[in-house]
N, C-alpha and C. Protein backbone atom coordinates (compact mmCIF):
# COMPACT_ATOMS: atom_id res chain seq x y z
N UNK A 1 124.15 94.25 104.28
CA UNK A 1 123.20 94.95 105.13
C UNK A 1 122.18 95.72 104.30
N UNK A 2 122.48 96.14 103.29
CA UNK A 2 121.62 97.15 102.44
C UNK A 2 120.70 95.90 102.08
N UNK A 3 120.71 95.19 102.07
CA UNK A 3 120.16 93.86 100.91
C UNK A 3 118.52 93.23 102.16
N UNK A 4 119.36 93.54 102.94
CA UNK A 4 118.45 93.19 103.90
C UNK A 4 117.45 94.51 104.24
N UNK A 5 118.21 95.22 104.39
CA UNK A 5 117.33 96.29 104.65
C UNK A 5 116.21 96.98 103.53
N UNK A 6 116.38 96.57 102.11
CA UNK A 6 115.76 96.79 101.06
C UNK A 6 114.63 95.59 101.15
N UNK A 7 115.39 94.84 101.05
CA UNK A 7 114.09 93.42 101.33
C UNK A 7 112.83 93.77 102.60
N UNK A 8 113.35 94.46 103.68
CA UNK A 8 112.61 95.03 104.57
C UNK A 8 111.81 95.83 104.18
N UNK A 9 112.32 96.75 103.90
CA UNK A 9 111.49 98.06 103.61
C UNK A 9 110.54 97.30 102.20
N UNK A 10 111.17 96.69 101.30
CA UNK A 10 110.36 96.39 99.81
C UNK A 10 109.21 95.32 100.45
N UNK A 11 109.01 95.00 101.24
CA UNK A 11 108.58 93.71 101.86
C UNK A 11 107.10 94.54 102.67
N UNK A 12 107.65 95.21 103.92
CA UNK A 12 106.76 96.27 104.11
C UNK A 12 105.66 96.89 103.12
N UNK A 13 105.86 97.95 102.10
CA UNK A 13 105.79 98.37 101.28
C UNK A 13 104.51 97.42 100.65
N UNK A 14 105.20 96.67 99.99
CA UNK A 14 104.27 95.65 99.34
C UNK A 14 103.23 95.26 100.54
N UNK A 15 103.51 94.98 101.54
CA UNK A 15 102.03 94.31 102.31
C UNK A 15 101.20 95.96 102.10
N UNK A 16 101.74 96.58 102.32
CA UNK A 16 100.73 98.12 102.62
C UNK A 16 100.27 98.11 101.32
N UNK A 17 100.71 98.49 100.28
CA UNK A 17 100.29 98.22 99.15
C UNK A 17 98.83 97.33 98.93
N UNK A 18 99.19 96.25 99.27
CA UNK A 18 98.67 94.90 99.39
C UNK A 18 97.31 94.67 100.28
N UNK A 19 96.97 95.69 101.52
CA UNK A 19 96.33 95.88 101.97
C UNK A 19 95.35 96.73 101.56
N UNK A 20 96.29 97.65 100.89
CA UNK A 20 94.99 98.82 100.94
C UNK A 20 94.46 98.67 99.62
N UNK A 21 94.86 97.65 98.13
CA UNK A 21 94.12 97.46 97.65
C UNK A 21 93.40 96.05 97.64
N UNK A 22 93.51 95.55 98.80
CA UNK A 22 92.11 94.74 99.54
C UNK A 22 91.00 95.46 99.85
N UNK A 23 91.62 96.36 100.87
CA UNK A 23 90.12 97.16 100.88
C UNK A 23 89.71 97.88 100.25
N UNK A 24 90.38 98.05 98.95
CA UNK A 24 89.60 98.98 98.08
C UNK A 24 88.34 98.07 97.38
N UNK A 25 88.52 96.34 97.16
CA UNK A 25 87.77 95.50 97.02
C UNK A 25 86.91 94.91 97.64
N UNK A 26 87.43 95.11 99.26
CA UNK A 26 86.13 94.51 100.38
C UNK A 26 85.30 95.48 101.06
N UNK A 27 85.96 96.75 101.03
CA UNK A 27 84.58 97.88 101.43
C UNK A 27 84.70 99.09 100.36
N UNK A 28 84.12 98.61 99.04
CA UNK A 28 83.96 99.63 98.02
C UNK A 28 83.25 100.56 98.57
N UNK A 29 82.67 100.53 98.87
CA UNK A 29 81.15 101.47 99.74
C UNK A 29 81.71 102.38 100.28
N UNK A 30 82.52 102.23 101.13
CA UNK A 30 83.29 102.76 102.59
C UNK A 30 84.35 103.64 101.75
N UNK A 31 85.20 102.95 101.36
CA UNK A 31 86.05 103.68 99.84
C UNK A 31 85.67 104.78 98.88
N UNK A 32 84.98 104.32 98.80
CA UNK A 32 83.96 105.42 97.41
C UNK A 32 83.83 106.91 98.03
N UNK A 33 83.61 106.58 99.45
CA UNK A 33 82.72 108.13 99.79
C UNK A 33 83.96 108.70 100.53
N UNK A 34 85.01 108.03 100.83
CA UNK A 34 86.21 108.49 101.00
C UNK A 34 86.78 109.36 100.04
N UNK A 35 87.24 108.61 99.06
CA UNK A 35 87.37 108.82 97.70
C UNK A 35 86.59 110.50 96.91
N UNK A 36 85.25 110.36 97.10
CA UNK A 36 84.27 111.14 97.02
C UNK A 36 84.64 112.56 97.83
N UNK A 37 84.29 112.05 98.95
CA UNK A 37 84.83 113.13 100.23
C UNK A 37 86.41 113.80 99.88
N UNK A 38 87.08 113.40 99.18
CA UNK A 38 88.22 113.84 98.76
C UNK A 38 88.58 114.94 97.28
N UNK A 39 87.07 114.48 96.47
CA UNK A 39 87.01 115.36 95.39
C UNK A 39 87.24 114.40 94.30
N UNK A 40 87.55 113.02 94.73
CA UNK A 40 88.05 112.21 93.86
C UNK A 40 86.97 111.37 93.34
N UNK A 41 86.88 110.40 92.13
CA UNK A 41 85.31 109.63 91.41
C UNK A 41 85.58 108.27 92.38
N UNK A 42 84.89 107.73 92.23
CA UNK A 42 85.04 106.90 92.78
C UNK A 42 84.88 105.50 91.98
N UNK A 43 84.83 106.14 90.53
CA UNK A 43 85.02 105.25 89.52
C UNK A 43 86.61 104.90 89.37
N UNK A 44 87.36 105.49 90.43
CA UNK A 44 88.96 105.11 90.11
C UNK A 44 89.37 104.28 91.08
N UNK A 45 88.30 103.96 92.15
CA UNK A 45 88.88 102.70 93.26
C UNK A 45 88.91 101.47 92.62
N UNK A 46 88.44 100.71 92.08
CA UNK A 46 88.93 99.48 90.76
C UNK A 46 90.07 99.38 90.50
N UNK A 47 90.19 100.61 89.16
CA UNK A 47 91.62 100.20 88.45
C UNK A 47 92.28 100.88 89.40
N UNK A 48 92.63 101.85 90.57
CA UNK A 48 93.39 101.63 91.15
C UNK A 48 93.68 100.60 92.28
N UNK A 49 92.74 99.59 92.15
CA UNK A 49 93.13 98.51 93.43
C UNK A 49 94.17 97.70 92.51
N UNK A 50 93.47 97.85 91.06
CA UNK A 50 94.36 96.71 90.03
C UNK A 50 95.82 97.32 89.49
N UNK A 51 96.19 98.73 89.85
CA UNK A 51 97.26 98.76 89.22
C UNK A 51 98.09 98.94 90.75
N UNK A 52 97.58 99.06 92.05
CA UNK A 52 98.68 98.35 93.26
C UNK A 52 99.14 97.35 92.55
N UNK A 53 98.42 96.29 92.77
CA UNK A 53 98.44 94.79 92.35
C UNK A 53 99.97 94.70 91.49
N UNK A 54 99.01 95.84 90.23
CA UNK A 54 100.30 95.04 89.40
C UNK A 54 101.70 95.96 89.54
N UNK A 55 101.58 96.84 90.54
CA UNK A 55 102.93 97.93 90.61
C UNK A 55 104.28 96.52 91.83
N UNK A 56 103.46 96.16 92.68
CA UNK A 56 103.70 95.16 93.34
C UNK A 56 104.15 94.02 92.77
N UNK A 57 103.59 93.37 91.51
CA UNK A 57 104.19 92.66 90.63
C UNK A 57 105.34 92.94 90.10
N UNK A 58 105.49 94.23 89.47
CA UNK A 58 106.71 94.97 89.01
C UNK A 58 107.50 94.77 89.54
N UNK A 59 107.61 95.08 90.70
CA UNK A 59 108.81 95.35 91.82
C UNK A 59 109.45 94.37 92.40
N UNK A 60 108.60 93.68 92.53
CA UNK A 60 109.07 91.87 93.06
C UNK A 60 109.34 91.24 91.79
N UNK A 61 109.09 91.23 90.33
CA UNK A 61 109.62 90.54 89.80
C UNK A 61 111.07 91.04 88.92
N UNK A 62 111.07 91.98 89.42
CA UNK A 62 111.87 92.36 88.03
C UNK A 62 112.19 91.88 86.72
N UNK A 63 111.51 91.56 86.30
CA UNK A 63 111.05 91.20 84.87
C UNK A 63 111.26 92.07 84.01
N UNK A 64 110.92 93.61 83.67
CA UNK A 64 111.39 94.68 83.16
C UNK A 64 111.52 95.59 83.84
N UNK A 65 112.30 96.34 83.40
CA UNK A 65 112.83 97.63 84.56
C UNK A 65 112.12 98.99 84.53
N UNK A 66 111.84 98.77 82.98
CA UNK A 66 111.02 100.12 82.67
C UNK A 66 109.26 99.80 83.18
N UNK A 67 109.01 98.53 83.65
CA UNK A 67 107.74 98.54 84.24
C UNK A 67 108.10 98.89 85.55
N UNK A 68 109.12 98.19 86.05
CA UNK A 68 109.57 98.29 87.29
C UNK A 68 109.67 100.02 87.92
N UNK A 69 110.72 100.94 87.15
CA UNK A 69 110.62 102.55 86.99
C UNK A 69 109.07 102.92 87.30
N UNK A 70 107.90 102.88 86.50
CA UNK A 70 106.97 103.07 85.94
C UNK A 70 105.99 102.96 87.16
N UNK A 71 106.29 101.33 87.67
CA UNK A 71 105.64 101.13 88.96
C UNK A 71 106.15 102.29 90.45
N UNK A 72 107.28 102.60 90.63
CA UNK A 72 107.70 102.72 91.63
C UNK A 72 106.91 104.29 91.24
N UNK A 73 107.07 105.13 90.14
CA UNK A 73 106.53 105.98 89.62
C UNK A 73 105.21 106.98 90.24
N UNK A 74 104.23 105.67 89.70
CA UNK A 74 102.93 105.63 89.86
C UNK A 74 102.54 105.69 91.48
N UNK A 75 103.81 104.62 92.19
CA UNK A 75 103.08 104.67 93.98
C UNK A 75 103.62 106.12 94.26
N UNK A 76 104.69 106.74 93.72
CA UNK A 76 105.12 108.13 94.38
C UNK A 76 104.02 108.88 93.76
N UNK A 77 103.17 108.96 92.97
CA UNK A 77 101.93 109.90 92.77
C UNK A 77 100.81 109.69 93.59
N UNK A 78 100.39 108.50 93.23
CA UNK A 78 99.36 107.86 94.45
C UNK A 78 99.74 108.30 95.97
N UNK A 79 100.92 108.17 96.52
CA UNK A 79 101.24 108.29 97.73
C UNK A 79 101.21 109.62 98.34
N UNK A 80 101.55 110.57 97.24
CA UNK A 80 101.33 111.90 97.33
C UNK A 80 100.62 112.52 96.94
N UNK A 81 99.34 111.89 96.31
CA UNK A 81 98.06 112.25 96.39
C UNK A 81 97.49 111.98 97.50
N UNK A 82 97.46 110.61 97.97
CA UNK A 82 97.24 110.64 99.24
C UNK A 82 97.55 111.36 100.61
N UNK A 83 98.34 111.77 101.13
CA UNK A 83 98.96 112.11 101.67
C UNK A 83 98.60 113.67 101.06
N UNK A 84 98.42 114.57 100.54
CA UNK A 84 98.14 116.40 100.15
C UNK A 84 96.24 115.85 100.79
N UNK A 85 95.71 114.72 100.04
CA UNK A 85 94.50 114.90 100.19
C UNK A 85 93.83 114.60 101.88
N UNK A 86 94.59 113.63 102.46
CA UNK A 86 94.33 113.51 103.96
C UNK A 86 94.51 114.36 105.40
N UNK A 87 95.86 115.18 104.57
CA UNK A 87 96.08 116.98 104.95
C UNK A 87 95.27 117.94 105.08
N UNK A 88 94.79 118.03 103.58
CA UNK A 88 93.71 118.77 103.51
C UNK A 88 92.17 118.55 103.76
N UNK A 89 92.10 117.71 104.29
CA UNK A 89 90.75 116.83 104.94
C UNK A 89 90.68 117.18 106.58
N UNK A 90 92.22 117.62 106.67
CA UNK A 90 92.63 116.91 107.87
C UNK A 90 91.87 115.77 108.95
N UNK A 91 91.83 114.89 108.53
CA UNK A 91 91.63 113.81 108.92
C UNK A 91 92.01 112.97 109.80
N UNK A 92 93.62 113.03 110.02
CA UNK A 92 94.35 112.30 110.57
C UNK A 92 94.37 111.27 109.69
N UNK A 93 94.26 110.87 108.74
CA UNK A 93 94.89 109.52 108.31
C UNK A 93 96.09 110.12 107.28
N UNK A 94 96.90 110.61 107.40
CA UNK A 94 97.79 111.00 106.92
C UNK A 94 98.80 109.98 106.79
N UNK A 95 98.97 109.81 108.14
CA UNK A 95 100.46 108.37 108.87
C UNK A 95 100.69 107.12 107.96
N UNK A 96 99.77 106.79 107.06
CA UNK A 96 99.98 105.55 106.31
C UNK A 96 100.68 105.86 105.11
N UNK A 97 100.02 107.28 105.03
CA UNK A 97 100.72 107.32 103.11
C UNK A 97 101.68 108.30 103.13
N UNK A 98 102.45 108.66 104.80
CA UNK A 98 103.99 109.35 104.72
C UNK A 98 104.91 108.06 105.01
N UNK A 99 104.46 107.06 105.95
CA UNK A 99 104.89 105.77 105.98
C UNK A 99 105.53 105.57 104.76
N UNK A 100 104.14 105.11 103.67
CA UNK A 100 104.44 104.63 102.75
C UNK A 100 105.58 105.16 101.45
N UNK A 101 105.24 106.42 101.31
CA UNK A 101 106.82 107.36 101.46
C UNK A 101 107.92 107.28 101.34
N UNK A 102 108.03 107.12 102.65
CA UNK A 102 109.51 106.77 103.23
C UNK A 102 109.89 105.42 103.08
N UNK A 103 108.75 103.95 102.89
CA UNK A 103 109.41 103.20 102.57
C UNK A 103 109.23 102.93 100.91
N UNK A 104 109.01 103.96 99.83
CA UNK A 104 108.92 103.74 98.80
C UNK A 104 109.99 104.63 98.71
N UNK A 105 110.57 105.30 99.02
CA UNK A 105 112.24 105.65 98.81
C UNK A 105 112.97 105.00 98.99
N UNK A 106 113.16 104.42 100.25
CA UNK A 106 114.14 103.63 101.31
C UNK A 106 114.30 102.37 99.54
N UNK A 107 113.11 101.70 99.42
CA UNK A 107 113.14 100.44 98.36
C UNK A 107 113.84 101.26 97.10
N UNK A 108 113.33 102.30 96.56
CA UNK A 108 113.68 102.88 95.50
C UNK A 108 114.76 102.81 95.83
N UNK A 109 115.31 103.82 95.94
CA UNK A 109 117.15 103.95 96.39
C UNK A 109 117.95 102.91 96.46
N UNK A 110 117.68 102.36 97.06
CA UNK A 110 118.79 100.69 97.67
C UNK A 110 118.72 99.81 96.46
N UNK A 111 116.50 99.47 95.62
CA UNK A 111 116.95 99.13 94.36
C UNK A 111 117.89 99.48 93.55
N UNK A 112 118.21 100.75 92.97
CA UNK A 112 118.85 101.57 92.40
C UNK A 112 120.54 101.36 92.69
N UNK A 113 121.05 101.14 94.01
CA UNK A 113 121.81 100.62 94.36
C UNK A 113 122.32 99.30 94.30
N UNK A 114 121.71 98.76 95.01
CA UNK A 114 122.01 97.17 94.57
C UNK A 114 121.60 96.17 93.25
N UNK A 115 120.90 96.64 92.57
CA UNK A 115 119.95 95.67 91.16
C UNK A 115 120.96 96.53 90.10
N UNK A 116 121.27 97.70 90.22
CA UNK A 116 122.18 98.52 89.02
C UNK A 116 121.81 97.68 87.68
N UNK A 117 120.60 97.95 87.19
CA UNK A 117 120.10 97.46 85.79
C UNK A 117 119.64 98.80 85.35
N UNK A 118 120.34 98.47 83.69
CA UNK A 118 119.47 99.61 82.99
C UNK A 118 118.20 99.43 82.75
N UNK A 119 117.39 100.64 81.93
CA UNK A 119 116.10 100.10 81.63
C UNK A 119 116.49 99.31 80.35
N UNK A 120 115.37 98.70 80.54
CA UNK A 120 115.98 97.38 79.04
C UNK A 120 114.32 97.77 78.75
């Protein structure tokens, strides 16, 4: 049951992921002044569409663990940047990146549980 339920949540996760650095590529424009409007450059919507990408790679391949760590890492900063900055906007778009959150624990944890690999 955990196996399934990790695949769920990791599955989830990754499309959100997966989405939102689509649109960081199909409405840069729209992004930017978000971004902007947040205090943030908007010279960081790029490499952050490209390091979703590859945090998402990480995680699904397990290939190394210490990228894998590293990735899961990086979305708990991102996610909670997001999420302090949509607060303080108050905006209401908050709901995606506490979502995302909860299912970047839910995956963390259960990984951690079920994969039991060191970092190599």
């Amino acid at each position: 049951m955990a196996k399934i339920i990790y695949w769920i949540a990791t599955g989830l996760l990754c499309l959100l992921i997966l989405f939102s650095a689509g649109m960081y590529f199909m409405n840069y424009e729209e992004i930017s002044k978000v971004f902007e409007g947040f205090g943030y450059s908007s010279a960081i919507v790029y490499p952050l569409a490209i390091a979703k990408i590859l945090a998402v790679i990480a995680i699904l391949t397990k290939k190394s663990a210490i990228l894998k760590e590293l990735a899961y890492l990086g979305l708990l900063i991102d996610f909670n940047l997001a999420l302090i900055a949509h607060l303080g906007a108050n905006d209401g778009q908050h709901l995606p990146a506490a979502i995302a959150l909860v299912l970047l624990f839910v995956s963390y944890i259960l990984d951690k549980r079920i994969f039991k690999k060191n970092l190599n």
